[in-house]
N, C-alpha and C. Protein backbone atom coordinates (compact mmCIF):
# COMPACT_ATOMS: atom_id res chain seq x y z
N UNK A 1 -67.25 169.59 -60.45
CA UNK A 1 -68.20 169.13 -59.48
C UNK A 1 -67.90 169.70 -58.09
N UNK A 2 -66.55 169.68 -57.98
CA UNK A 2 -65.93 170.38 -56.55
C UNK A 2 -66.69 171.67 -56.29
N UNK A 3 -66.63 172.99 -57.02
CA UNK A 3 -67.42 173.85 -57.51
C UNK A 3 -68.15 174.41 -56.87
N UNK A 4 -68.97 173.40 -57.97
CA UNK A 4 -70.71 173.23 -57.77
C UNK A 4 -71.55 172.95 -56.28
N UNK A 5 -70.45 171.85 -55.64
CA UNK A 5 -70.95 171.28 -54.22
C UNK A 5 -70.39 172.57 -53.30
N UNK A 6 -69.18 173.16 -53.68
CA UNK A 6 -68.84 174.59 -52.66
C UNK A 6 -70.17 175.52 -52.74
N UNK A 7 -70.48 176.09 -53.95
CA UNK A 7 -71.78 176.59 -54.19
C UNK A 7 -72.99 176.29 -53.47
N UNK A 8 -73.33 175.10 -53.30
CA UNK A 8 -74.53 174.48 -52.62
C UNK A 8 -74.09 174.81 -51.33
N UNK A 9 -73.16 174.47 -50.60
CA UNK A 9 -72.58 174.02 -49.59
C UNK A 9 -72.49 175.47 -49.00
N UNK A 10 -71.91 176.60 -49.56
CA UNK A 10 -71.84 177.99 -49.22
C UNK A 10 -73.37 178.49 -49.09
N UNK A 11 -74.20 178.71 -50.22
CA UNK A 11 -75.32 178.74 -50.18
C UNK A 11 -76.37 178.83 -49.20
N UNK A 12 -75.97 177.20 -48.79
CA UNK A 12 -77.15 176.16 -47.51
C UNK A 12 -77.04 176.52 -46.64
N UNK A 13 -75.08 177.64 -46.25
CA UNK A 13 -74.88 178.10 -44.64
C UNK A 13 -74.48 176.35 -44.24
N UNK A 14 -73.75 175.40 -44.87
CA UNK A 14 -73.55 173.99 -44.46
C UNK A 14 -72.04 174.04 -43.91
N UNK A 15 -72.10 173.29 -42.46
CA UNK A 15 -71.28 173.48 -41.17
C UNK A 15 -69.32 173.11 -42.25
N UNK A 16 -69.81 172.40 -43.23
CA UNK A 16 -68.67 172.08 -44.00
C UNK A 16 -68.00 172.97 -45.01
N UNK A 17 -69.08 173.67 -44.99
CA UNK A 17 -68.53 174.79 -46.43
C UNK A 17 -67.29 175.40 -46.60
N UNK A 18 -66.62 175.83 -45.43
CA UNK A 18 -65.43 176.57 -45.65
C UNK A 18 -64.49 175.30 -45.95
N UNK A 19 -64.61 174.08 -45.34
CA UNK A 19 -63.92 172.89 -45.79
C UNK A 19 -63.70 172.61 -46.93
N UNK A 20 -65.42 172.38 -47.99
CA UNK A 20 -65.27 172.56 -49.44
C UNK A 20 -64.34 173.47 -49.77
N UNK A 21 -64.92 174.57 -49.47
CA UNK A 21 -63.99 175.92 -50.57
C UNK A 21 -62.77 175.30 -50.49
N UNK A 22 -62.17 175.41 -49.43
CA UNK A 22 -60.76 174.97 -49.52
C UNK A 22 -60.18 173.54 -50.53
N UNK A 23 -60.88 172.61 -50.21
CA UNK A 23 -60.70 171.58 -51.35
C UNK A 23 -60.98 171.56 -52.70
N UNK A 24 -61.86 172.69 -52.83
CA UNK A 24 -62.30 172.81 -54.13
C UNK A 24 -61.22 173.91 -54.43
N UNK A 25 -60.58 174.78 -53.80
CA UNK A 25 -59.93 175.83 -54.16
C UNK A 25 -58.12 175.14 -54.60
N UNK A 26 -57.76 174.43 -53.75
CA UNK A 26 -56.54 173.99 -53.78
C UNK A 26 -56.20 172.63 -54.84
N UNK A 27 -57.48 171.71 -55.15
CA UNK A 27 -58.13 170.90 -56.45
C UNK A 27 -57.66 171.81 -57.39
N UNK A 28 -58.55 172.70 -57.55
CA UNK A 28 -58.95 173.48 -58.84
C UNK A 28 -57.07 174.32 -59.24
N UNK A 29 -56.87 174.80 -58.07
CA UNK A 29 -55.07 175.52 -58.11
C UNK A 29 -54.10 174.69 -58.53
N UNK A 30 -54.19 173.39 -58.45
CA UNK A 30 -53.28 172.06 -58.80
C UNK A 30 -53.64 171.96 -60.16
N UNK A 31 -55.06 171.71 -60.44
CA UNK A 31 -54.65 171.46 -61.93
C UNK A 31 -54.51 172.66 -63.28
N UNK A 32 -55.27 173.83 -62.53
CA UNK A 32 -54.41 175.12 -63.31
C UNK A 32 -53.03 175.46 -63.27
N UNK A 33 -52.19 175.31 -62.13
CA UNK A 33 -50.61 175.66 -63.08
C UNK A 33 -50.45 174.05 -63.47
N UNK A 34 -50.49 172.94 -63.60
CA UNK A 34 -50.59 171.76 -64.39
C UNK A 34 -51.48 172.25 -65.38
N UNK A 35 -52.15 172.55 -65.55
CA UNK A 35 -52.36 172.85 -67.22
C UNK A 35 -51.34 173.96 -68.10
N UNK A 36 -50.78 175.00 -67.02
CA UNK A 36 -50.00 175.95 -67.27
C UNK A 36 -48.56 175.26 -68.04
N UNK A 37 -48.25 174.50 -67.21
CA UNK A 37 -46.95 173.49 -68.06
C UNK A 37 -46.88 173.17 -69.75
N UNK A 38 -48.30 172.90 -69.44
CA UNK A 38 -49.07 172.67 -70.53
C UNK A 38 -48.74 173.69 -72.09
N UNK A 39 -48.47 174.73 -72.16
CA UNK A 39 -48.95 175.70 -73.13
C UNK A 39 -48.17 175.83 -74.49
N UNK A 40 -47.02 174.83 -74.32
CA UNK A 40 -46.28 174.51 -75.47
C UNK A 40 -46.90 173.82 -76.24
N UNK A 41 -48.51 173.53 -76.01
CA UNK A 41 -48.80 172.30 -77.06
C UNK A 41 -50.44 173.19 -77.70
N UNK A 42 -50.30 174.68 -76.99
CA UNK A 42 -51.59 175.31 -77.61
C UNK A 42 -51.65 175.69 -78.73
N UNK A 43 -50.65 175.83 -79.39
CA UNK A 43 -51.08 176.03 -81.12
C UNK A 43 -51.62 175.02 -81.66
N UNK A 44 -50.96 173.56 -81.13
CA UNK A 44 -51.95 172.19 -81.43
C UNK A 44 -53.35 172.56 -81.07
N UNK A 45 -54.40 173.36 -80.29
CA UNK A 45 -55.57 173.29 -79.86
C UNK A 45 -56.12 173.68 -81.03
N UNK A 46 -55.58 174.14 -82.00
CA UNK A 46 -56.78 175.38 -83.35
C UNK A 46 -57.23 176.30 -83.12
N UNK A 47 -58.54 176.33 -82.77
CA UNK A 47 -59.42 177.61 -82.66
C UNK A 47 -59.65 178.08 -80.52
N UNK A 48 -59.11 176.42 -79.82
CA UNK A 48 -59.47 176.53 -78.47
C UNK A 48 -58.24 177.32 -78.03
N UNK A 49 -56.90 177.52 -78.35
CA UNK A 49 -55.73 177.91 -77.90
C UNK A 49 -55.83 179.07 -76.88
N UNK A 50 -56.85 179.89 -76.77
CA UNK A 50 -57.36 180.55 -75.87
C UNK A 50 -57.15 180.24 -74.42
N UNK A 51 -57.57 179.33 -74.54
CA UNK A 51 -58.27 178.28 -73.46
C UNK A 51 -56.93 178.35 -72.79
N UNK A 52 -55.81 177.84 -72.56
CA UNK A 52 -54.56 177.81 -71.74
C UNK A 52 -53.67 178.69 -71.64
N UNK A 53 -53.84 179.36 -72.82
CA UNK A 53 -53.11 181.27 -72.74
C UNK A 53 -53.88 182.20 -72.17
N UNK A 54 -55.12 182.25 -71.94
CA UNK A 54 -56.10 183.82 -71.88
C UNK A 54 -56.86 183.04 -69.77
N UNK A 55 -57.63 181.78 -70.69
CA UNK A 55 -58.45 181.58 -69.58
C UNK A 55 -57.93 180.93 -68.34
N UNK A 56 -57.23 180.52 -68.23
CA UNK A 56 -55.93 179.48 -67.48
C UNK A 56 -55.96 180.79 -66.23
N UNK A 57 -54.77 181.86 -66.80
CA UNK A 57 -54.09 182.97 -65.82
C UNK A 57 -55.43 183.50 -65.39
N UNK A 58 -56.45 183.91 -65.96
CA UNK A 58 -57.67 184.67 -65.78
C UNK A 58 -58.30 183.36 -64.38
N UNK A 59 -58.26 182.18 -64.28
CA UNK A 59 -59.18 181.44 -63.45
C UNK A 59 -57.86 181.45 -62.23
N UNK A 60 -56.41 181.91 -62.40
CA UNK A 60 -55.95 181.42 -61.07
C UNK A 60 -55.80 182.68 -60.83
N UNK A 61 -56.18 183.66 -60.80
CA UNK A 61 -56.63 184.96 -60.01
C UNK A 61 -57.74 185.11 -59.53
N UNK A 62 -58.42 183.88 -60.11
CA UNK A 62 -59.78 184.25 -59.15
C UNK A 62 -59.49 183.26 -57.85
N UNK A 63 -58.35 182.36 -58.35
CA UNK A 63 -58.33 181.09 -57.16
C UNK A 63 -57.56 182.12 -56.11
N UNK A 64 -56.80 182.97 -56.57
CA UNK A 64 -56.01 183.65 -55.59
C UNK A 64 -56.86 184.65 -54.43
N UNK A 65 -57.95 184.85 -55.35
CA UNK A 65 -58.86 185.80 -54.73
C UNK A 65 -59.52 185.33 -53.64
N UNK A 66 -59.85 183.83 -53.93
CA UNK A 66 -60.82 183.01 -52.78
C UNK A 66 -59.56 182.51 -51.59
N UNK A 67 -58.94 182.13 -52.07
CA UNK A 67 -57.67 182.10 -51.08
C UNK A 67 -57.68 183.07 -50.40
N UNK A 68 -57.73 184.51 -50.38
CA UNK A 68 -57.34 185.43 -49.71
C UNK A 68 -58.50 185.77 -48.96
N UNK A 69 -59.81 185.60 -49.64
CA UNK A 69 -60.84 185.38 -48.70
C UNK A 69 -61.03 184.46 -47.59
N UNK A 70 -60.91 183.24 -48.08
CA UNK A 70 -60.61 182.16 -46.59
C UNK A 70 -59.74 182.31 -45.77
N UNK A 71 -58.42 183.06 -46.50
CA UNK A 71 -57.66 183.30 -45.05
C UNK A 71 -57.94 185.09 -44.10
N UNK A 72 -59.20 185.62 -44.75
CA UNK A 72 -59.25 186.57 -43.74
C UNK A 72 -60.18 186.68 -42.72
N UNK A 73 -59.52 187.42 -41.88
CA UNK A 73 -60.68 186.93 -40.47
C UNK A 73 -61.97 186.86 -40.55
């Protein structure tokens, strides 16, 4: 939902937006390496095991990416 409201919020040109990103960016960074802890239990997933080995590292490079965007001038 964090996201979604950065999206709108970026979008609209809304006086808060860079605020979102950031909460939505540093949200979203907390619970990806907390899921990362996580990966001793992905052979338990079955067919999703993907999901915390492949897509996990793949979404905190994009968090790294927006990070590096908000912090440039």
């Amino acid at each position: 939902m964090l996201a979604l409201l950065a999206i709108v919020a970026l979008r609209s040109r809304w006086r808060a937006a860079p605020a979102l990103t950031w909460v939505f960016n540093i949200v979203g960074s907390v619970d990806l390496v907390n899921a990362l802890r996580h990966t001793d239990v992905a052979p338990l997933f079955g067919a999703a095991w993907y999901i915390p080995t492949m897509l996990v590292p793949l979404l905190l490079v994009t968090h790294f990416m927006i990070f590096r965007r908000l912090l440039a001038p």
